[in-house]
N, C-alpha and C. Protein backbone atom coordinates (compact mmCIF):
# COMPACT_ATOMS: atom_id res chain seq x y z
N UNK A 1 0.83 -1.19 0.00
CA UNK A 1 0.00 0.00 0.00
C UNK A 1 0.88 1.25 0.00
N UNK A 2 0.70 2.14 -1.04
CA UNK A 2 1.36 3.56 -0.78
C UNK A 2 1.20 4.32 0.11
N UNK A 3 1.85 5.11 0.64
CA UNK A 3 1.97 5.66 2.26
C UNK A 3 2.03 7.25 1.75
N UNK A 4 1.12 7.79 2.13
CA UNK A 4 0.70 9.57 1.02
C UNK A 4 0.89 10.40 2.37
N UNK A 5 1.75 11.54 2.45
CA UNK A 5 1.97 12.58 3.48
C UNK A 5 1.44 13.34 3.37
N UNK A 6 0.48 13.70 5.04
CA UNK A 6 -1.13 14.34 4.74
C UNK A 6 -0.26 15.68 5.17
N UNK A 7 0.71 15.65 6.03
CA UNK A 7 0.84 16.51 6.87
C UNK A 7 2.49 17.13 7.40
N UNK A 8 2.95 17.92 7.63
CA UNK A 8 4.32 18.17 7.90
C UNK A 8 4.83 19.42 8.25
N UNK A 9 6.09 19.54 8.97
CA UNK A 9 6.00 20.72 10.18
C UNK A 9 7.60 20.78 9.84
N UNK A 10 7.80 21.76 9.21
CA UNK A 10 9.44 21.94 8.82
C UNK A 10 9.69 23.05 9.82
N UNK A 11 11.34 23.07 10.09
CA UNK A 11 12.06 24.22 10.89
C UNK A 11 12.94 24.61 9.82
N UNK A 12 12.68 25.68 9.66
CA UNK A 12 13.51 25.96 8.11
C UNK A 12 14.63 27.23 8.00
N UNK A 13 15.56 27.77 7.86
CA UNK A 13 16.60 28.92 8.00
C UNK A 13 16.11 29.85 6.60
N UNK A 14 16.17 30.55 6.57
CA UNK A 14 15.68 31.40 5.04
C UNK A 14 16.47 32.57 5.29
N UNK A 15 16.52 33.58 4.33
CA UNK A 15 17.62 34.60 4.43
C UNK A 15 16.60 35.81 4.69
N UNK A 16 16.62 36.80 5.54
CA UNK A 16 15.58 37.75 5.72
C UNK A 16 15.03 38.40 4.62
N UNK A 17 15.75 38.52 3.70
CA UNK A 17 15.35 39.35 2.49
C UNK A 17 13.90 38.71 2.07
N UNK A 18 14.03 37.66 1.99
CA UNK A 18 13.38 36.50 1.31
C UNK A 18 11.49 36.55 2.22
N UNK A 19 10.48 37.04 1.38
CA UNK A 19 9.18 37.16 1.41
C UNK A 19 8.76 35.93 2.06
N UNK A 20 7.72 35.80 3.48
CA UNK A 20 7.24 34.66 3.82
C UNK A 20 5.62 34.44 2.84
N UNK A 21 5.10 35.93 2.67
CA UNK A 21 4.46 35.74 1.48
C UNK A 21 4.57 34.76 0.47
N UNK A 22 5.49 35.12 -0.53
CA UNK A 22 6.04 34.53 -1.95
C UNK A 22 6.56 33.05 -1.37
N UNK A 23 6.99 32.80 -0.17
CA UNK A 23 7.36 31.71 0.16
C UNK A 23 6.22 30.77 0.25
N UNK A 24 5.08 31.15 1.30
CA UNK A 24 4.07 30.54 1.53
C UNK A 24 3.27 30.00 0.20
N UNK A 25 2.86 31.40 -0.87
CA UNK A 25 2.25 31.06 -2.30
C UNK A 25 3.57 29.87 -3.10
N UNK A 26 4.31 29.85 -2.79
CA UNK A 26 5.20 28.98 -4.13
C UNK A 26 5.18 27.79 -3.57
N UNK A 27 4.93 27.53 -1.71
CA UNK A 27 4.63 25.93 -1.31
C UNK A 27 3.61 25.31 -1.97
N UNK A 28 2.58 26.32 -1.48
CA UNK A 28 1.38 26.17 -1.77
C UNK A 28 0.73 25.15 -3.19
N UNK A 29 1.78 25.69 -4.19
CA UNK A 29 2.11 25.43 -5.53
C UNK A 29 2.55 23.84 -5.55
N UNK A 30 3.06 23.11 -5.04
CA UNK A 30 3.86 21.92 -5.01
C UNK A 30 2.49 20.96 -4.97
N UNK A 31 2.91 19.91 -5.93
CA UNK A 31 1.81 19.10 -5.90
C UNK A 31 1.46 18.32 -4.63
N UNK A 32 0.30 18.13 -4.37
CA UNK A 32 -0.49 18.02 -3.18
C UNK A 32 -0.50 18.88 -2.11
N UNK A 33 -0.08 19.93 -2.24
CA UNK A 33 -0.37 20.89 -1.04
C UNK A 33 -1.61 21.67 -1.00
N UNK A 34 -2.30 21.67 0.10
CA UNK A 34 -3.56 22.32 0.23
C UNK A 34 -3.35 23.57 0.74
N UNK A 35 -2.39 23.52 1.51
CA UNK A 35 -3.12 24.69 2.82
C UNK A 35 -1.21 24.75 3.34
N UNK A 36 -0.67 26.13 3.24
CA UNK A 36 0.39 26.06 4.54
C UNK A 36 0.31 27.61 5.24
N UNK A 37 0.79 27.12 5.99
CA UNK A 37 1.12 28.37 7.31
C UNK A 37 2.88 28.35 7.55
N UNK A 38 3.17 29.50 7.72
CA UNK A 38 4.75 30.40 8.30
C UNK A 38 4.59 30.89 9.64
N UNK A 39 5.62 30.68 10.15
CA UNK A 39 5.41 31.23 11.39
C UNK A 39 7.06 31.72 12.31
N UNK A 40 7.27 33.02 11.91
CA UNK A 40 8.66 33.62 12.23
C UNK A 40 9.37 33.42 13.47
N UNK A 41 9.91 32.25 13.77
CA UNK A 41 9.92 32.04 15.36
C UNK A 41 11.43 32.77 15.87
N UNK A 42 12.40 33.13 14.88
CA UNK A 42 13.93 33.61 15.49
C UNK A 42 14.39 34.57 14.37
N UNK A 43 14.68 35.53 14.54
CA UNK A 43 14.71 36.49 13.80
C UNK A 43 16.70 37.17 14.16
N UNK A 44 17.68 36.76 13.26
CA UNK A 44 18.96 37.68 13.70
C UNK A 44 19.04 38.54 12.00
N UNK A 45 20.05 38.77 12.30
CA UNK A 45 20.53 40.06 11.31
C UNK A 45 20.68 39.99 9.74
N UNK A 46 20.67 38.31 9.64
CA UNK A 46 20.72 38.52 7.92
C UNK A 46 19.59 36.88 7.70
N UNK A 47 19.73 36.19 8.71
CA UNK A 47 18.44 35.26 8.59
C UNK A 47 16.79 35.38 9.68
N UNK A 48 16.31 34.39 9.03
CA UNK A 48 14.92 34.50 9.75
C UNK A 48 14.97 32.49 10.11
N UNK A 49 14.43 32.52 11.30
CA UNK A 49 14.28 30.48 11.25
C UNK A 49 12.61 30.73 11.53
N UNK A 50 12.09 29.56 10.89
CA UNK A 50 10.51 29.69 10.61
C UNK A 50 9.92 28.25 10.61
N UNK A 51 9.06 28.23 11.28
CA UNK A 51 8.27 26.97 11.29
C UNK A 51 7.25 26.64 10.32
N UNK A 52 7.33 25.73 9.39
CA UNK A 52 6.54 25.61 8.18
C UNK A 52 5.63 24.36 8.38
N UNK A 53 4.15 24.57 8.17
CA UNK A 53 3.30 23.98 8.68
C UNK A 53 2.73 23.69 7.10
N UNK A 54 2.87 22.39 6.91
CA UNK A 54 2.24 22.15 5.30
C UNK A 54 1.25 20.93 5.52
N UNK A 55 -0.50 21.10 4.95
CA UNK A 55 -1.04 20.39 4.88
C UNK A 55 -1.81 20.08 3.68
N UNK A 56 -2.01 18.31 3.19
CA UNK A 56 -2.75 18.49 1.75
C UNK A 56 -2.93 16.47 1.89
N UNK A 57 -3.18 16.30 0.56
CA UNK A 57 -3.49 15.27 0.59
C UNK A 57 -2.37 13.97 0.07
N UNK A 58 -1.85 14.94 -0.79
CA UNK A 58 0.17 13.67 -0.75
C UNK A 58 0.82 14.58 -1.41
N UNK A 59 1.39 15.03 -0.27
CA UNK A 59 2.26 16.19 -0.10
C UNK A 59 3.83 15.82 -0.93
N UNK A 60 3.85 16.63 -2.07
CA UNK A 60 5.50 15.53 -2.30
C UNK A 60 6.64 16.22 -1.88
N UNK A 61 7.11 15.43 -0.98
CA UNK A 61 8.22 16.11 0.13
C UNK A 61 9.57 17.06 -0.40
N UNK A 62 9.80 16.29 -1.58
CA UNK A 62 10.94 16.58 -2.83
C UNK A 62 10.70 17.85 -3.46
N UNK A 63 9.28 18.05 -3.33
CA UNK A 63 8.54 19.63 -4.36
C UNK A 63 8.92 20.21 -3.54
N UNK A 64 8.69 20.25 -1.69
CA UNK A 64 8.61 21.08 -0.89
C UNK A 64 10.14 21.67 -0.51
N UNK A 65 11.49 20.50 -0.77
CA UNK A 65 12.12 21.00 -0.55
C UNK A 65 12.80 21.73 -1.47
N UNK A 66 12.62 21.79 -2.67
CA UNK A 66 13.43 22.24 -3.94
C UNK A 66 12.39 23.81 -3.87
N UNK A 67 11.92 23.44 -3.43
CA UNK A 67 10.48 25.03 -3.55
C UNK A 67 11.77 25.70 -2.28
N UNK A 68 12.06 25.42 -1.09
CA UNK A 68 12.67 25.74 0.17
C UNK A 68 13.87 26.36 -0.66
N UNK A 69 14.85 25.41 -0.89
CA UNK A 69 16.05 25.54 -1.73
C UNK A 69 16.06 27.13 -2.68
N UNK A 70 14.81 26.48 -3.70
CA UNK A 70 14.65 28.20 -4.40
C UNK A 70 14.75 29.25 -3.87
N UNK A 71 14.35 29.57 -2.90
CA UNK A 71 13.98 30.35 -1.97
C UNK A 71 15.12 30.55 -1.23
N UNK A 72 16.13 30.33 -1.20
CA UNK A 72 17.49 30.18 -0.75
C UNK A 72 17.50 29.56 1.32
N UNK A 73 16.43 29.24 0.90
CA UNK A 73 16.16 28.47 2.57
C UNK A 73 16.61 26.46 2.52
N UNK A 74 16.67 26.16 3.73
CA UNK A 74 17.12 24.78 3.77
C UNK A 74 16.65 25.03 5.27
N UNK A 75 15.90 23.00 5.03
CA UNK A 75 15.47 22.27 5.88
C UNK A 75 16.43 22.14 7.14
N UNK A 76 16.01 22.47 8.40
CA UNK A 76 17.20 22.05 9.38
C UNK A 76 16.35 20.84 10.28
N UNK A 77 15.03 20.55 10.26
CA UNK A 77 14.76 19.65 10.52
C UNK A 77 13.16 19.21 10.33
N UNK A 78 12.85 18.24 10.36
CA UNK A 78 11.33 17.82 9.98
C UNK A 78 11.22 17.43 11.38
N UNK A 79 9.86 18.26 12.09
CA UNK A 79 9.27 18.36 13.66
C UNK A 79 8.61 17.52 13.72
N UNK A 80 7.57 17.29 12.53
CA UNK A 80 5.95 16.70 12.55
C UNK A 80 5.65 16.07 11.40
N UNK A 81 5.68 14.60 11.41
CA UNK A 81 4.65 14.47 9.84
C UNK A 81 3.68 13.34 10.23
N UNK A 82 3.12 13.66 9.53
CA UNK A 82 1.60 12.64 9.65
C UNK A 82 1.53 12.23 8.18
N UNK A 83 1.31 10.91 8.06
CA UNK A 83 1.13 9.67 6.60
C UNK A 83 0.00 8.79 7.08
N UNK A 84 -0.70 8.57 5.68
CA UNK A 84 -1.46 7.54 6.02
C UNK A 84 -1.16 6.76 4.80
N UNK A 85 -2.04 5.15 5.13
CA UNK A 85 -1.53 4.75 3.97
C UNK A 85 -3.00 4.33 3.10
N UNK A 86 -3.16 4.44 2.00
CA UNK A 86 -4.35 4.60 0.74
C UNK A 86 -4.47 2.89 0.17
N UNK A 87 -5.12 3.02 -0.10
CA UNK A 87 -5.49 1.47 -0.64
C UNK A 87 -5.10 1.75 -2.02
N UNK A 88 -5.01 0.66 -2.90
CA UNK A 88 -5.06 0.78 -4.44
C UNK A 88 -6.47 0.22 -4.93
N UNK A 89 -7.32 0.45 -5.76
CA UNK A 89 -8.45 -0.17 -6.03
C UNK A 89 -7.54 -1.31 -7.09
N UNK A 90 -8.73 -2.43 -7.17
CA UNK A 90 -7.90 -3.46 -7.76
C UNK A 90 -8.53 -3.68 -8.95
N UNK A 91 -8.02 -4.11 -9.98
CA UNK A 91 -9.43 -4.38 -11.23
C UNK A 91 -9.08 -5.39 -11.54
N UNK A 92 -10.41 -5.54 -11.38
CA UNK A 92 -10.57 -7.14 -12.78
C UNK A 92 -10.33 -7.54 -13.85
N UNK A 93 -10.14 -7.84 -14.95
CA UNK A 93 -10.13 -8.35 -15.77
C UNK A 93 -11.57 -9.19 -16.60
């Protein structure tokens, strides 16, 4: 059975310049994402560290981080994920 990631909670470094706006809309963008939230938790002089809250229905983890990457941000750790796993329907013949 395939195992689809409903849910996930990144701690992420990004460079201050860098829009949590434009960040949030370009996750958003990655196939299976429904819904994310930013949340500015440490703020110094040329970065920002931010808690990224991504929810959808099979989230592809690889979109989310190359979307991060663009953005000149990188993953420092995955907090939270929630997977479930989907059945395949089967056919007959």
């Amino acid at each position: 059975m395939p195992v689809n990631i409903r849910r996930l909670v990144v701690d992420s470094l990004k460079p201050r310049e860098s829009s949590i706006l434009e960040l949030s809309k370009t996750l958003c963008e990655v196939r299976g994402v429904e819904e994310v939230d930013i949340n500015v938790t440490e703020v110094d002089a040329k970065t920002e560290t931010v808690k990224v809250i991504i929810r959808g229905i099979n989230i592809d983890f690889d979109g989310i981080r190359k979307s991060l990457e663009e953005h000149g941000s990188s993953i420092r750790s995955v907090d939270e994920i929630n997977v479930r796993k989907t059945k395949t329907k089967s056919r007959r013949l």
